[in-house]
N, C-alpha and C. Protein backbone atom coordinates (compact mmCIF):
# COMPACT_ATOMS: atom_id res chain seq x y z
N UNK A 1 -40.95 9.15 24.78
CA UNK A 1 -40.46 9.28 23.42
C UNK A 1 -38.99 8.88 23.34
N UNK A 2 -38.30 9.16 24.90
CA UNK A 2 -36.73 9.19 24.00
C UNK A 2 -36.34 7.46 24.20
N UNK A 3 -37.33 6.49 24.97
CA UNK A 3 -36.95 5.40 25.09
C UNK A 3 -37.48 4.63 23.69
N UNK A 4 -38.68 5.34 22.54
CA UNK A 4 -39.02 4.50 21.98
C UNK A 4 -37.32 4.80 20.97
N UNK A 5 -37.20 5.75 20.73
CA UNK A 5 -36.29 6.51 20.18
C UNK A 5 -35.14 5.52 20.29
N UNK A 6 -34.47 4.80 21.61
CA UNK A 6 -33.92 4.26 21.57
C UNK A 6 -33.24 3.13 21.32
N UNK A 7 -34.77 2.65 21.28
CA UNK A 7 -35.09 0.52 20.85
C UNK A 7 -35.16 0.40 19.32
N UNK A 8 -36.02 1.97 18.88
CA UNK A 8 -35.79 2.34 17.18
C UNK A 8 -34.59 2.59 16.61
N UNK A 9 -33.74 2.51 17.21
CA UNK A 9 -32.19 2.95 16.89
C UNK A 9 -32.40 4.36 15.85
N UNK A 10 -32.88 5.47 16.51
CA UNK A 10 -33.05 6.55 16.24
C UNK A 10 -33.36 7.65 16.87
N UNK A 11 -33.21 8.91 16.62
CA UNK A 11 -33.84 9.77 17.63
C UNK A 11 -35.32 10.41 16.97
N UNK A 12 -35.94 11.14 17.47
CA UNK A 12 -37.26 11.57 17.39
C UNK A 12 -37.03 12.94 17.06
N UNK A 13 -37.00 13.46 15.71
CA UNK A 13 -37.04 15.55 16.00
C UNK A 13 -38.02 15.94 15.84
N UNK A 14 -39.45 15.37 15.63
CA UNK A 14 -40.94 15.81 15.95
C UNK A 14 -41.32 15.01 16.63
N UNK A 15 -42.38 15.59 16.66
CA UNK A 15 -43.23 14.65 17.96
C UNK A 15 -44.52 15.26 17.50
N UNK A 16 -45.79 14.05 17.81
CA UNK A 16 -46.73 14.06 16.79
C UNK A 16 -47.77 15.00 18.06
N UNK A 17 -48.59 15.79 16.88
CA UNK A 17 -49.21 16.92 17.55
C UNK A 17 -50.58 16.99 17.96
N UNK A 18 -51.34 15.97 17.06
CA UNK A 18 -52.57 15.26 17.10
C UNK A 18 -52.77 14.29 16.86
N UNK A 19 -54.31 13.74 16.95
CA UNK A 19 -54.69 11.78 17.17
C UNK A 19 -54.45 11.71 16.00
N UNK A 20 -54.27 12.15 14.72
CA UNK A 20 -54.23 11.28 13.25
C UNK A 20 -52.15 10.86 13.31
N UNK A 21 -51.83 11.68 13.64
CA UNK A 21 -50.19 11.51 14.14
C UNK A 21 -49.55 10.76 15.14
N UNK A 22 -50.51 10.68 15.61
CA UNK A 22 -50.07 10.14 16.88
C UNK A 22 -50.42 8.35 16.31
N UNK A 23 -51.43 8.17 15.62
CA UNK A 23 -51.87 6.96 15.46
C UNK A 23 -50.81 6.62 14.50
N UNK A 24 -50.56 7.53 13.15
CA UNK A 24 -49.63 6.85 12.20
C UNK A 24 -48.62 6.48 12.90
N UNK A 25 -47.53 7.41 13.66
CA UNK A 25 -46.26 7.56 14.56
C UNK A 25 -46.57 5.66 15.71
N UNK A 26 -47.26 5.69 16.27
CA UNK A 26 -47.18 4.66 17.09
C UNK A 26 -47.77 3.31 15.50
N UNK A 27 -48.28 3.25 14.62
CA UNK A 27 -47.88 2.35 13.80
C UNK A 27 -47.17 2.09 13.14
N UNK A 28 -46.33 2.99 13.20
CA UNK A 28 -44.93 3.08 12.02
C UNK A 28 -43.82 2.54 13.43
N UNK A 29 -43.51 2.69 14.31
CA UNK A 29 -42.92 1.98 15.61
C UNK A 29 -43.34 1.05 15.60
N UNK A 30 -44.32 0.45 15.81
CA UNK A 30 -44.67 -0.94 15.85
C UNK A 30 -44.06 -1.95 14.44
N UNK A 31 -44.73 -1.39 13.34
CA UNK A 31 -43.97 -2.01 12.26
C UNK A 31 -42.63 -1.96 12.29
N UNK A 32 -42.06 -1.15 12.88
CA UNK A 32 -40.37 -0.95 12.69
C UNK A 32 -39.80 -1.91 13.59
N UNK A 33 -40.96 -2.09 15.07
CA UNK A 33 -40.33 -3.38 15.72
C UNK A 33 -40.20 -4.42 15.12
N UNK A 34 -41.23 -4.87 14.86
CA UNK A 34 -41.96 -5.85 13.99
C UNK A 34 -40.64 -6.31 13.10
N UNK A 35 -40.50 -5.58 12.06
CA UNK A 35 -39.32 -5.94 11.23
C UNK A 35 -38.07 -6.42 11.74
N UNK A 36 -38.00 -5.29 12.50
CA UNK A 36 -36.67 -5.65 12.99
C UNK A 36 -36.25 -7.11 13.79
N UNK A 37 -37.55 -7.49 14.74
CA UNK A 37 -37.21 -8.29 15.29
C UNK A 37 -37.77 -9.59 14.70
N UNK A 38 -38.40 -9.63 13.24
CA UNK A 38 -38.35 -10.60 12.24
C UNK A 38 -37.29 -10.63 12.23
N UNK A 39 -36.36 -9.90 11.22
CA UNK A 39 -34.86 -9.69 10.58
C UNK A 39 -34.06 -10.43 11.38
N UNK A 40 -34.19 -10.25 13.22
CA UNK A 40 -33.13 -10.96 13.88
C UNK A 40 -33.48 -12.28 14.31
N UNK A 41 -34.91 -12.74 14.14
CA UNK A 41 -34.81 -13.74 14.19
C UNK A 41 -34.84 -14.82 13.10
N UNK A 42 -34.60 -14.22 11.99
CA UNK A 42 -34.54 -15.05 10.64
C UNK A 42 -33.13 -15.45 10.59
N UNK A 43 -32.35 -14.65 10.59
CA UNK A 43 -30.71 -14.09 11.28
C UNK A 43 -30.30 -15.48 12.22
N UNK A 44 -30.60 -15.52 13.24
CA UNK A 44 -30.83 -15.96 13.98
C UNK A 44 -30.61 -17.76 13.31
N UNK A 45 -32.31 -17.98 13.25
CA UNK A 45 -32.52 -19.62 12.70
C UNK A 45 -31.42 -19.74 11.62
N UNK A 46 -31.27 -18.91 10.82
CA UNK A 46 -30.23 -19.27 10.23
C UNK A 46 -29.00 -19.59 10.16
N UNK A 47 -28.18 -19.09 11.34
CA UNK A 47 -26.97 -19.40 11.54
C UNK A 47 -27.03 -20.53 12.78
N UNK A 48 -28.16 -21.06 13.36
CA UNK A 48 -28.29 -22.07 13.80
C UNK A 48 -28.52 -23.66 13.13
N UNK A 49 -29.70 -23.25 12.13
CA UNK A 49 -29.50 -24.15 10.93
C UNK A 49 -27.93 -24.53 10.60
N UNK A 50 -27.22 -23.89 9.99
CA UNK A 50 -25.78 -23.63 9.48
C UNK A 50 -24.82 -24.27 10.51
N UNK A 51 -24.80 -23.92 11.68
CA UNK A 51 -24.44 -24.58 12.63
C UNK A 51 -24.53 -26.43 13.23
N UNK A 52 -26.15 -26.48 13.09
CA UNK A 52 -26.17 -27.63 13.19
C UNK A 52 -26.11 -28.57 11.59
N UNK A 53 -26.41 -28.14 10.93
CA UNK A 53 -25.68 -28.99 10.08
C UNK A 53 -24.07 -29.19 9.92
N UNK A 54 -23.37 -27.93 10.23
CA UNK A 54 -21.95 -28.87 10.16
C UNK A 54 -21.33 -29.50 11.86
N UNK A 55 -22.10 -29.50 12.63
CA UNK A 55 -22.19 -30.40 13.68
C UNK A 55 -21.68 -31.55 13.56
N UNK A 56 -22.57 -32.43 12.67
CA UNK A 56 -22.45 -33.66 12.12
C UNK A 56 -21.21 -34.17 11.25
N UNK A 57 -21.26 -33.04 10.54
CA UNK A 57 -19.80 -33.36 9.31
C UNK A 57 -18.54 -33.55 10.68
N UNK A 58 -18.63 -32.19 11.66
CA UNK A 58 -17.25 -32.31 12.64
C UNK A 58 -17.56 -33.26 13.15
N UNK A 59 -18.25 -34.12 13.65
CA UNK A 59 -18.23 -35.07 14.89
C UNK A 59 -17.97 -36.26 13.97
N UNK A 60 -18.28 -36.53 13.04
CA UNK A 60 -17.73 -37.83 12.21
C UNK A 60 -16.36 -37.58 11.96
N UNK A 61 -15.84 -36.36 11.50
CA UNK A 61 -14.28 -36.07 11.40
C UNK A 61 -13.60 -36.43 13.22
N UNK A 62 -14.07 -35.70 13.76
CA UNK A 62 -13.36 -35.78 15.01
C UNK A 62 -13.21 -37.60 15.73
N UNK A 63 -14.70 -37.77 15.37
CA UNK A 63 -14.61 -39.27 15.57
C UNK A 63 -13.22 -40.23 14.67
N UNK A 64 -13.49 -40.49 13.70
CA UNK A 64 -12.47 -40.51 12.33
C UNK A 64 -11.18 -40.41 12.98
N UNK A 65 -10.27 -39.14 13.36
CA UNK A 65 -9.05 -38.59 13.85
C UNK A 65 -8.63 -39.30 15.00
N UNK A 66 -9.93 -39.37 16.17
CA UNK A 66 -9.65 -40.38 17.15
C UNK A 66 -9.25 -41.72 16.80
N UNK A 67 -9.99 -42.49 16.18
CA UNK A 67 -9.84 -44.00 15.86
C UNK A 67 -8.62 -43.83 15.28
N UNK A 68 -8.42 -43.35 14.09
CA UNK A 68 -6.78 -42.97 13.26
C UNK A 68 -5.68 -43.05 14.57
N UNK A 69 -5.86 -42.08 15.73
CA UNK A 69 -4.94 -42.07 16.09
C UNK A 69 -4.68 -42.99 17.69
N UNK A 70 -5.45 -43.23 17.91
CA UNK A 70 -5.83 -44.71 18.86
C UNK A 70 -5.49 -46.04 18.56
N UNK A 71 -5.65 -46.07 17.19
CA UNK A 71 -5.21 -47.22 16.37
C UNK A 71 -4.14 -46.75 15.91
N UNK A 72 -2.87 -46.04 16.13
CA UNK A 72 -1.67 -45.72 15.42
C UNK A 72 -1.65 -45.95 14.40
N UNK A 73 -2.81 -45.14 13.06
CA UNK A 73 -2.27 -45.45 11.84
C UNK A 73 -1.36 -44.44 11.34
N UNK A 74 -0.31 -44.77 10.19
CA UNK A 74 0.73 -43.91 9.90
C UNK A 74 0.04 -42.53 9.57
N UNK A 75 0.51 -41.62 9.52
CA UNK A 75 0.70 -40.01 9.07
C UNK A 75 0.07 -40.27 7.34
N UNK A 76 0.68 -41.25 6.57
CA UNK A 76 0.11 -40.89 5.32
C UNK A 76 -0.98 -41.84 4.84
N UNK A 77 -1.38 -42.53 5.71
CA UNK A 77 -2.35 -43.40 5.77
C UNK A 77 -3.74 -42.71 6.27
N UNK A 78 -2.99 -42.03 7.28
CA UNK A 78 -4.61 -40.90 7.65
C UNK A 78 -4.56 -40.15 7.06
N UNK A 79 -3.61 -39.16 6.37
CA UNK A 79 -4.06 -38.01 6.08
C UNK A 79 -4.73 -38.63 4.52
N UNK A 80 -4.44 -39.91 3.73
CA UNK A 80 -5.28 -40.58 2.68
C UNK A 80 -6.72 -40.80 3.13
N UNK A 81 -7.22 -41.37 4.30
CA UNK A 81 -8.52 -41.78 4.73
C UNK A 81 -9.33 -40.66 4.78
N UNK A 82 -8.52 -39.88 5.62
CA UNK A 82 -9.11 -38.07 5.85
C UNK A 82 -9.46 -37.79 4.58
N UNK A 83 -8.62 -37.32 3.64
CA UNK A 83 -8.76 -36.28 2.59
C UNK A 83 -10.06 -37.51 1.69
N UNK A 84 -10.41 -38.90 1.71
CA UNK A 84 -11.43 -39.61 0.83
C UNK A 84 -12.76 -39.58 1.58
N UNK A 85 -12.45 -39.06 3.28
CA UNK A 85 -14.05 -39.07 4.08
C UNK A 85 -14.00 -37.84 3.94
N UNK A 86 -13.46 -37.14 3.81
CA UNK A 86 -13.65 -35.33 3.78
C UNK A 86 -14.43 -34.98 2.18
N UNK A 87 -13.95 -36.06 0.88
CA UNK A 87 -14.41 -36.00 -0.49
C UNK A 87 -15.98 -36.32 -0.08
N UNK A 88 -15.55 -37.59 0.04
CA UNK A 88 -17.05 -37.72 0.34
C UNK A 88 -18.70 -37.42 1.27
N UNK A 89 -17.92 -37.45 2.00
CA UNK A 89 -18.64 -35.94 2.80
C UNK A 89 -19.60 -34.81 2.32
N UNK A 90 -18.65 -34.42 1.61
CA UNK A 90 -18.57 -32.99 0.44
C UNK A 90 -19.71 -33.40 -0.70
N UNK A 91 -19.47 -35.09 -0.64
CA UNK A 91 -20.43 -34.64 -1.97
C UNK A 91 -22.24 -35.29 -1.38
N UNK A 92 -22.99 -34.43 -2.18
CA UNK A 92 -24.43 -34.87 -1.50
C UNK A 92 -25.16 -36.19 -2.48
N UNK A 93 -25.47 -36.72 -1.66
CA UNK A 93 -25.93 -38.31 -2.76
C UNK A 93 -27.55 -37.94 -2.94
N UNK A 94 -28.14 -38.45 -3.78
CA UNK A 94 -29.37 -38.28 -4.20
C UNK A 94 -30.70 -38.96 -3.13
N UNK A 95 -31.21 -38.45 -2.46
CA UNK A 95 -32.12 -38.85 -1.95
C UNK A 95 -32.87 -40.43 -2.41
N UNK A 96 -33.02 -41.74 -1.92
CA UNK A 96 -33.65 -42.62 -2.13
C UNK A 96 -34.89 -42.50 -1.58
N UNK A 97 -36.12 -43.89 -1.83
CA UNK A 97 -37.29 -43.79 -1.31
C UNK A 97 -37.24 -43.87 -0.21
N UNK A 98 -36.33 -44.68 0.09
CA UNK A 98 -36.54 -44.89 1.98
C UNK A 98 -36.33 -44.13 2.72
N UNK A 99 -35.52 -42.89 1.96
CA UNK A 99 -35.41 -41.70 2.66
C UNK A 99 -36.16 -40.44 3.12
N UNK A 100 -37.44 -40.47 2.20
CA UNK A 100 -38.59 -39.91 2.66
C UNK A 100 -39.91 -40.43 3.09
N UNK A 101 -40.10 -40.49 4.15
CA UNK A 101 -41.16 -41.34 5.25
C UNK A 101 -42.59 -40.88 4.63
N UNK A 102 -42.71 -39.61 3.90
CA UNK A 102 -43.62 -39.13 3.22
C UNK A 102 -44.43 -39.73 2.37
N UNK A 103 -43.54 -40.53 1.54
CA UNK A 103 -43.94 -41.24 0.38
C UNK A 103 -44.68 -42.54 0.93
N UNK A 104 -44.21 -43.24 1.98
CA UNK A 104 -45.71 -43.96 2.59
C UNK A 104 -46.77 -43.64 2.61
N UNK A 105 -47.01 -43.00 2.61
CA UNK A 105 -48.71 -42.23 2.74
C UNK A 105 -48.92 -42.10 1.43
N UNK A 106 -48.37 -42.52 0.20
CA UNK A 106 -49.21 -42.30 -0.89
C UNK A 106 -50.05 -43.76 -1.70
N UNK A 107 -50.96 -43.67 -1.99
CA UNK A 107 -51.38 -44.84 -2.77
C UNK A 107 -50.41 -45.56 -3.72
N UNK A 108 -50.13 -46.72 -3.54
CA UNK A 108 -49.76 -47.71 -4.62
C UNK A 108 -49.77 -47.31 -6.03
N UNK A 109 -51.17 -46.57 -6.57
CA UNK A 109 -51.02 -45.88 -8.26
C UNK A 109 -50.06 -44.49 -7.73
N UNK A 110 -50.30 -44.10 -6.97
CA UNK A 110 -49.64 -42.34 -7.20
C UNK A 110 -48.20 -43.05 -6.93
N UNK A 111 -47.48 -43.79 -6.09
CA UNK A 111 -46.09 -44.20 -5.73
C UNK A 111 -46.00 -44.74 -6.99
N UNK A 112 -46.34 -45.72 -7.79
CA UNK A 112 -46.43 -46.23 -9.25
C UNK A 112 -45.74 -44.98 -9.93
N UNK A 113 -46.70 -44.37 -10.29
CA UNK A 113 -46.16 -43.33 -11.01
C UNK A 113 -45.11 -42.36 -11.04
N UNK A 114 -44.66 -42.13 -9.66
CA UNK A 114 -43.19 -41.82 -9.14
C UNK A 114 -42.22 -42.41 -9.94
């Protein structure tokens, strides 16, 4: 009891006395795992998602900063290039057809009608 007690981030002040208790008590633990270790792994994908998407934004900046400064361009020349790839960056452009591989697979009338 005091280890389930522990993984439940709780303590136990009954303890079940017969099989109808004993069955709810060990399904109500299970669900409580259950949740919980949904919760952390939703948690989880998510701040990995989040992560790898701005992956990409830094490695084009970092790339960007290198060339700028490999190629000695002036101080107000980069920090102009920076601050118009950083705008644009920022802003999200509208998806084209070629951008979803999906839309191949549809018939000629249904893409028509798109």
């Amino acid at each position: 009891h005091w280890a389930v007690g522990q993984i439940a981030l709780g303590t136990i002040d009954s303890v079940p006395e017969n099989t109808t208790e004993r069955i709810v008590w060990v399904t109500a633990t299970l669900i409580g795992f259950l949740f919980g270790s949904t919760l952390v792994s939703s948690l989880s994908a998510g701040m990995i998602n989040l992560q790898m998407s701005r992956k990409d934004r830094t490695m084009k900046m970092r790339t960007l900063r290198q060339y700028l400064r490999e190629n000695k361009v002036t101080r107000s020349t980069s920090a102009q290039v920076i601050r118009q790839v950083e705008q644009r960056l920022s802003c999200r452009q509208a998806l084209q057809d070629r951008d979803v591989p999906a839309l191949e697979l549809l018939t000629s009338s249904v893409r028509a009608a798109l």
